[in-house]
Protein backbone atom coordinates (compact mmCIF):
# COMPACT_ATOMS: atom_id res chain seq x y z
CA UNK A 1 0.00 0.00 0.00
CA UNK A 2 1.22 3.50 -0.57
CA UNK A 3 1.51 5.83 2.10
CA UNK A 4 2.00 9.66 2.67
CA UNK A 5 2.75 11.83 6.09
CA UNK A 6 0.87 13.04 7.60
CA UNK A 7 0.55 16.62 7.89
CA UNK A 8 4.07 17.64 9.04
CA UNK A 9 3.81 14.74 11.97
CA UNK A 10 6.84 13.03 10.49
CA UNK A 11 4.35 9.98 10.92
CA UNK A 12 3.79 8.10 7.25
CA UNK A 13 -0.14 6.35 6.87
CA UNK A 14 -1.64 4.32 4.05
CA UNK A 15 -2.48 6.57 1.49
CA UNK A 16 -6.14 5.12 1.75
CA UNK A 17 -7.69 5.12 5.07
CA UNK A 18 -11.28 3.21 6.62
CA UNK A 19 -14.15 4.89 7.66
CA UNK A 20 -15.21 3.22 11.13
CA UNK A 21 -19.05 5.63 10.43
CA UNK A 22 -20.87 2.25 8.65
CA UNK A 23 -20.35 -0.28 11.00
CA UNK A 24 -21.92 1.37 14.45
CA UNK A 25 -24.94 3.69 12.59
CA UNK A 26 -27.14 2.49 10.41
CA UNK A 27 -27.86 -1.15 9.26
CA UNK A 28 -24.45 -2.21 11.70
CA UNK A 29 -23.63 -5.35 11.04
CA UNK A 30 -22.78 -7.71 13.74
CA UNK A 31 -19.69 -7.64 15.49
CA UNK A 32 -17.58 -10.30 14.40
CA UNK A 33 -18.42 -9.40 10.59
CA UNK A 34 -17.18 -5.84 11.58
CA UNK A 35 -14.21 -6.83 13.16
CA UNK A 36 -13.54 -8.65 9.65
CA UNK A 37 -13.87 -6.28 7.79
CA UNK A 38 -11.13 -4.20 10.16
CA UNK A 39 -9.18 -7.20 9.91
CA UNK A 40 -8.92 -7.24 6.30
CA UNK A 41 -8.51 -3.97 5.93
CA UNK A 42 -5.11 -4.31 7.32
CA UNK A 43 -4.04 -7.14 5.75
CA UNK A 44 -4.22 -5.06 2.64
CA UNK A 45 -1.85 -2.63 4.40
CA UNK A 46 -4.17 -0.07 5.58
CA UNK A 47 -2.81 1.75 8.17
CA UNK A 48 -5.65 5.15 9.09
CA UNK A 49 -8.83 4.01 10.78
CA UNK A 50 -11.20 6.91 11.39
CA UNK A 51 -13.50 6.90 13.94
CA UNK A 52 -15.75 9.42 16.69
CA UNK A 53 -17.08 9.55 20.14
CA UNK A 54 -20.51 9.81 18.32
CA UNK A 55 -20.50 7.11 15.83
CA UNK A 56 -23.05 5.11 17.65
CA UNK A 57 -26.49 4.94 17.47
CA UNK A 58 -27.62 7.27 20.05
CA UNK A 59 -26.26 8.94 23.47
CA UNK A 60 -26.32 5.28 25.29
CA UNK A 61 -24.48 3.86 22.73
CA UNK A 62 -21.65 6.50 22.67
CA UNK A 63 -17.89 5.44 21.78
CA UNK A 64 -19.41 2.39 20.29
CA UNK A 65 -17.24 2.39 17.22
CA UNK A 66 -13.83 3.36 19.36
CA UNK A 67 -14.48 0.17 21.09
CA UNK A 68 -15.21 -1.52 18.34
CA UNK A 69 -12.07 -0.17 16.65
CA UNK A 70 -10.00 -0.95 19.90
CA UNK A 71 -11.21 -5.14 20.26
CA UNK A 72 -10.51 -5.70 16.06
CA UNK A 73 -6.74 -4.06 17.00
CA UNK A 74 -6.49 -6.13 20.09
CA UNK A 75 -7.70 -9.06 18.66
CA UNK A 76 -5.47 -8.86 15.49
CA UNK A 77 -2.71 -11.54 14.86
CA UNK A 78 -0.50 -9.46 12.50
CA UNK A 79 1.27 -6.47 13.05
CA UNK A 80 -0.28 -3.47 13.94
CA UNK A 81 2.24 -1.05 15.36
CA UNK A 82 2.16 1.79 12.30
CA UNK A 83 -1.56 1.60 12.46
CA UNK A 84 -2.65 5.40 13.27
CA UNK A 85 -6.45 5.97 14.27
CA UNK A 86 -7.79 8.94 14.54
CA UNK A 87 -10.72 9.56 16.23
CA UNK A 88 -13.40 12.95 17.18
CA UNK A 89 -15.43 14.62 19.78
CA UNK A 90 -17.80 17.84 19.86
CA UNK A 91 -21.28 15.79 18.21
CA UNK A 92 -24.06 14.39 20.34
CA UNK A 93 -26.47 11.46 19.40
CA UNK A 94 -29.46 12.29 21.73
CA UNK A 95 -32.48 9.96 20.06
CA UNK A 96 -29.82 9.46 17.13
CA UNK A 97 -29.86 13.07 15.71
CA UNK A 98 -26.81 14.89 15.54
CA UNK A 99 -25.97 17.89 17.50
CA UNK A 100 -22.90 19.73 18.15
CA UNK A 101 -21.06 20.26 22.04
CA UNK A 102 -18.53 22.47 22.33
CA UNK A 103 -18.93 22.87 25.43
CA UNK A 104 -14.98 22.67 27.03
CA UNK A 105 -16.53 20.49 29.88
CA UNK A 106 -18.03 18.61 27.82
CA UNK A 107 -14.77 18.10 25.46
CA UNK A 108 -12.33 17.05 28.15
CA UNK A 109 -14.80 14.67 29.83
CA UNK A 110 -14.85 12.87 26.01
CA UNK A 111 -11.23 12.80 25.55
CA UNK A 112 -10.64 11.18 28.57
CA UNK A 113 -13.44 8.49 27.56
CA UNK A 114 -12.25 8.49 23.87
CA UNK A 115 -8.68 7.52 25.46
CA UNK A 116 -10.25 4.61 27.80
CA UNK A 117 -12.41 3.33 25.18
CA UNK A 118 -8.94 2.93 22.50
CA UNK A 119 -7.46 1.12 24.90
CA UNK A 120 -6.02 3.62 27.36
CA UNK A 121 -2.67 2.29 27.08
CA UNK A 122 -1.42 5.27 24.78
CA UNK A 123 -2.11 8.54 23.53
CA UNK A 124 -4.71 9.04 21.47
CA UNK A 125 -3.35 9.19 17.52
CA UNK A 126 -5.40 12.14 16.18
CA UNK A 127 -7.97 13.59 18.39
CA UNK A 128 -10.23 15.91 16.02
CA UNK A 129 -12.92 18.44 17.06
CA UNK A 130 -15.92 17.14 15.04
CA UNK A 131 -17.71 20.50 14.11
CA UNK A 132 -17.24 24.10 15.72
CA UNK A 133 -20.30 25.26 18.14
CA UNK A 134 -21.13 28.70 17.75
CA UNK A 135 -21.93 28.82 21.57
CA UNK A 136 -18.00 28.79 22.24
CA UNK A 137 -14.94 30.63 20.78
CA UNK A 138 -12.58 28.14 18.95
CA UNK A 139 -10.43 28.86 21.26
CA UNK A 140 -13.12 27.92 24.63
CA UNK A 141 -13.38 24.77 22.71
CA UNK A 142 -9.74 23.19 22.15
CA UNK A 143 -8.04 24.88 25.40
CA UNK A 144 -9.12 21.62 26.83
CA UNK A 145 -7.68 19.58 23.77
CA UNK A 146 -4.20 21.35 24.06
CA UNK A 147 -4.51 20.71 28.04
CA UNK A 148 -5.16 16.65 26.90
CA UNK A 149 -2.25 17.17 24.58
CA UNK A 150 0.44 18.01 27.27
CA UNK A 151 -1.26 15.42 29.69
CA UNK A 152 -0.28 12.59 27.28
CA UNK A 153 -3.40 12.11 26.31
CA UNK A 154 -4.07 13.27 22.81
CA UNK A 155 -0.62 12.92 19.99
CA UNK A 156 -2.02 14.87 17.30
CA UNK A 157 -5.03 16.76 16.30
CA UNK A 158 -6.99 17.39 14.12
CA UNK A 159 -10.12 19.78 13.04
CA UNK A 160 -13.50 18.89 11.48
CA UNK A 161 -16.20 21.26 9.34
CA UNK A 162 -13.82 24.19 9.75
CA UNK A 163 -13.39 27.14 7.51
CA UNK A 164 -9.80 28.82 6.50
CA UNK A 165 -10.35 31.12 9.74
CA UNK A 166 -11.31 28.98 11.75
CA UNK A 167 -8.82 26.71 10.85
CA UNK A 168 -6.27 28.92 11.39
CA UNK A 169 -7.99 30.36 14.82
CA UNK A 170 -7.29 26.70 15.86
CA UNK A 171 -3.30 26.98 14.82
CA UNK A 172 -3.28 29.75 17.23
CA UNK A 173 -4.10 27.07 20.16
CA UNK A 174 -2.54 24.15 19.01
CA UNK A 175 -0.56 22.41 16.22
CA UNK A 176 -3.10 21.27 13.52
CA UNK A 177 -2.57 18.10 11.39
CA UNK A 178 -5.29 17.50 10.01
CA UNK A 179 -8.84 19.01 8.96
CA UNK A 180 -11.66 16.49 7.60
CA UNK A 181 -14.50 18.62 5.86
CA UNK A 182 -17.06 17.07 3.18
CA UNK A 183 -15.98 16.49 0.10
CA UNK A 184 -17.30 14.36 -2.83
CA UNK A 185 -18.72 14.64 -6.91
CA UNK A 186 -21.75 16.31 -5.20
CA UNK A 187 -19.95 18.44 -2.97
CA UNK A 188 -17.03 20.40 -4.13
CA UNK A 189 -17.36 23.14 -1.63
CA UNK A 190 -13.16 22.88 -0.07
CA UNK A 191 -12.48 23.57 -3.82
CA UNK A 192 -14.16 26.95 -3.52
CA UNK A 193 -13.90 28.14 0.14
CA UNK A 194 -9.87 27.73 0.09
CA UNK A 195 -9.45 25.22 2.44
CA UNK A 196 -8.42 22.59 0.03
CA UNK A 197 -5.46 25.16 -1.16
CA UNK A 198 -4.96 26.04 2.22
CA UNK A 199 -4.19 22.58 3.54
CA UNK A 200 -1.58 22.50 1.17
CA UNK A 201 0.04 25.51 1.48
CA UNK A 202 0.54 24.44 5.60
CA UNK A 203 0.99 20.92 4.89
CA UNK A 204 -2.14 19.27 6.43
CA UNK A 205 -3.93 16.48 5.49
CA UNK A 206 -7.29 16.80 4.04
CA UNK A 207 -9.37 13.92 4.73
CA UNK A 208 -13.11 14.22 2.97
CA UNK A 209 -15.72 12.88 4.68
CA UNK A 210 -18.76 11.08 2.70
CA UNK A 211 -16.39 10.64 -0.66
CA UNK A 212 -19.31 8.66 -2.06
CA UNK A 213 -22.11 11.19 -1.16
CA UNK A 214 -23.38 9.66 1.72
CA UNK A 215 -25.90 6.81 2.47
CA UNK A 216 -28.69 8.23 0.27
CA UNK A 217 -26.49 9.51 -2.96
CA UNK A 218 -23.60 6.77 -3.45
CA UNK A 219 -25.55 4.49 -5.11
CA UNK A 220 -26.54 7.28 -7.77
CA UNK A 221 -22.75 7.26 -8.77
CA UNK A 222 -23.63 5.57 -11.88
CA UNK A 223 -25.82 8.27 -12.82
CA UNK A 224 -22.67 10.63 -13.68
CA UNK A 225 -21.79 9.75 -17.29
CA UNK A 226 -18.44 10.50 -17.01
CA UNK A 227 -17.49 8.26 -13.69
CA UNK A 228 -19.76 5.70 -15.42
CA UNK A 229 -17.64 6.22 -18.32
CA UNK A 230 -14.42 5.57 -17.09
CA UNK A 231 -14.88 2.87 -14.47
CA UNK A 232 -16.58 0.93 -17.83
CA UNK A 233 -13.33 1.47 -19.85
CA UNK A 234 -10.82 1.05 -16.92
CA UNK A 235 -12.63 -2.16 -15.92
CA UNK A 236 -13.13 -0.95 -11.94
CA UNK A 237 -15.76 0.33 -9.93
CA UNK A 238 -17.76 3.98 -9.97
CA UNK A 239 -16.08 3.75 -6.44
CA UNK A 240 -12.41 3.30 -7.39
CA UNK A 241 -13.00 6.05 -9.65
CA UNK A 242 -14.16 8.57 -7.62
CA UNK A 243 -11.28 7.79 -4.74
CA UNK A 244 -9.29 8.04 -7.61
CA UNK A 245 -10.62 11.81 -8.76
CA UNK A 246 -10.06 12.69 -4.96
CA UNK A 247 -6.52 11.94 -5.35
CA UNK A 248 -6.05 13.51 -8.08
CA UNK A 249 -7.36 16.66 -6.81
CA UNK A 250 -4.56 17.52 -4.35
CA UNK A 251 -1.62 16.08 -2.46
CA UNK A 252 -3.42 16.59 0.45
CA UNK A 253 -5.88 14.41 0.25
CA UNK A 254 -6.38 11.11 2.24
CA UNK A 255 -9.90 9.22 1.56
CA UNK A 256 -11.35 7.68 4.13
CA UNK A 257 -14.18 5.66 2.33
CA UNK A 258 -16.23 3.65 4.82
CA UNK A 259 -16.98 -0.10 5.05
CA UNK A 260 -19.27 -2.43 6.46
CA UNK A 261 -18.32 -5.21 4.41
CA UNK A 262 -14.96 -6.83 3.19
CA UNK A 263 -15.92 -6.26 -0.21
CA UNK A 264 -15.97 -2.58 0.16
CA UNK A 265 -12.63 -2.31 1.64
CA UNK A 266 -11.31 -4.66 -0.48
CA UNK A 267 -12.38 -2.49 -3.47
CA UNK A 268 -11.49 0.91 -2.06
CA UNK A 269 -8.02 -0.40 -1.38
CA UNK A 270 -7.72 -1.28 -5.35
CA UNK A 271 -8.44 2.45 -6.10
CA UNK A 272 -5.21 3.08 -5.38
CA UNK A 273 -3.68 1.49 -8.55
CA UNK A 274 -5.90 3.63 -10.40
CA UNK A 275 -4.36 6.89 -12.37
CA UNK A 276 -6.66 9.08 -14.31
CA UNK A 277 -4.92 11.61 -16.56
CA UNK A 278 -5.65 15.52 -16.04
CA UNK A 279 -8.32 15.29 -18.66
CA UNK A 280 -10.34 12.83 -16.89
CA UNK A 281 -10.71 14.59 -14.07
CA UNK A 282 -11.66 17.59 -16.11
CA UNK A 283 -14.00 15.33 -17.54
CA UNK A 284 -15.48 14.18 -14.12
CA UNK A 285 -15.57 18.02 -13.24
CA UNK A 286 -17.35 19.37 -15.65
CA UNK A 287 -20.04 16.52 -15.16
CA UNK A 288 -20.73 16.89 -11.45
């Protein structure tokens, strides 16, 4: 698998991470089918696991998929010492909606979960605030994070549905590695508000969430001519072209696709033999 640093860390990660979100919110599979599919995924060399506090099905089910995350690692016979996961705080399941926290209280009670339920036997890889909450400053909100940082807590973090400013309100606090914002055919908004460019220029990683569109839209991937196009003449999937087109759109970029089945991951990890020139991904923008 090929692999790229992350941020300025120093710390290199399978260019193609796993998206924990599938297996602990809707439809979750059962447990040992889960744990498979983490399984596989690093047998084929993946090394970035992305998780959150809230990726559960509601408020009594919080930190399921860090747990989750935590027994397929502990239960894994190969190797596992380069595997990085990240994981985020700051969203709330009550009933299984999603609301944001920001709430510094709040924030360092979570982290010190978070850490228990990975294991508690190291730092936490990436810690990420999940999505600013305009009833606290940036800064309210991660004083608590940089606190968990010099406790030994957190190792790197990371920042979540953040603008340029607010991005670089958060560098003011504490070093930034990464920022995950949406990004996929149907959303192309990081292209547009600068923080794609910006990530870059500082040498973070950009990981987009929902590369496929999301629950509802990734099984309407066929319906843009030009992915359709290309995944019939390269002989892949609408999937490995689109993780493709994401890599293509900047060195910064890191999909995390997510899987709840060892077919997905095995097919997202195949994307990354997959090259598409500069004029097919012109082609794929000027269809979506």
């Amino acid at each position: 698998m090929e692999t790229k640093q992350l941020g300025k860390t120093g710390i290199f990660i399978s260019a193609i991470g796993l998206g924990g979100m599938p297996m602990s919110i809707y439809n979750r599979p059962p447990e040992s089918e889960s744990i498979q599919v983490i399984h596989r995924a690093l047998d084929l060399g993946i090394t970035f696991i992305d998780t959150a506090d809230s990726y559960c099905k509601d408020e009594s089910d919080k930190h399921h998929n860090e747990q989750l995350i935590h027994k397929a690692l502990a239960t894994y016979q190969g190797d596992i010492s380069q595997v990085i996961v990240a994981t985020k705080g700051g969203l709330m399941r009550p009933d299984g909606n999603w609301t944001r926290n920001g709430n510094p209280e709040h924030l360092r009670q979570t982290i010190k979960v978070s850490f228990e339920a990975l294991g508690g036997a190291k730092p936490i890889d990436v810690w990420q605030y999940h999505s600013p909450d305009n009833n606290y400053t940036i800064e309210e909100s991660l004083a608590p994070v940089k606190e968990a940082v010099e406790a030994g807590l957190i190792r790197f973090v990371g920042v979540s549905n953040f603008s340029v400013e607010q991005i670089k309100r958060a560098q003011d606090v504490v070093d930034i590695a990464s920022v995950q914002n949406q990004y996929s055919p149907w959303e192309r908004q990081p292209e547009i508000d600068g923080v794609l460019e910006y990530c870059e220029e500082q040498g973070l990683t950009f990981l987009p969430w929902s590369p496929f569109g999301g629950r509802r839209r990734h099984q309407n991937l066929e319906e843009i001519p030009a992915i359709a196009q290309l995944a019939k003449e390269k002989g892949v999937s609408v999937y490995n072209i689109v993780l493709a087109w994401l890599r293509s759109k900047s060195p910064a970029i890191l999909p995390i696709p997510g899987a709840s089945k060892i077919s997905s991951i095995e097919d997202s990890a195949q994307a990354i033999n997959v090259k598409l020139s500069d004029e097919e991904v012109r082609k794929i923008d000027r269809s979506t």
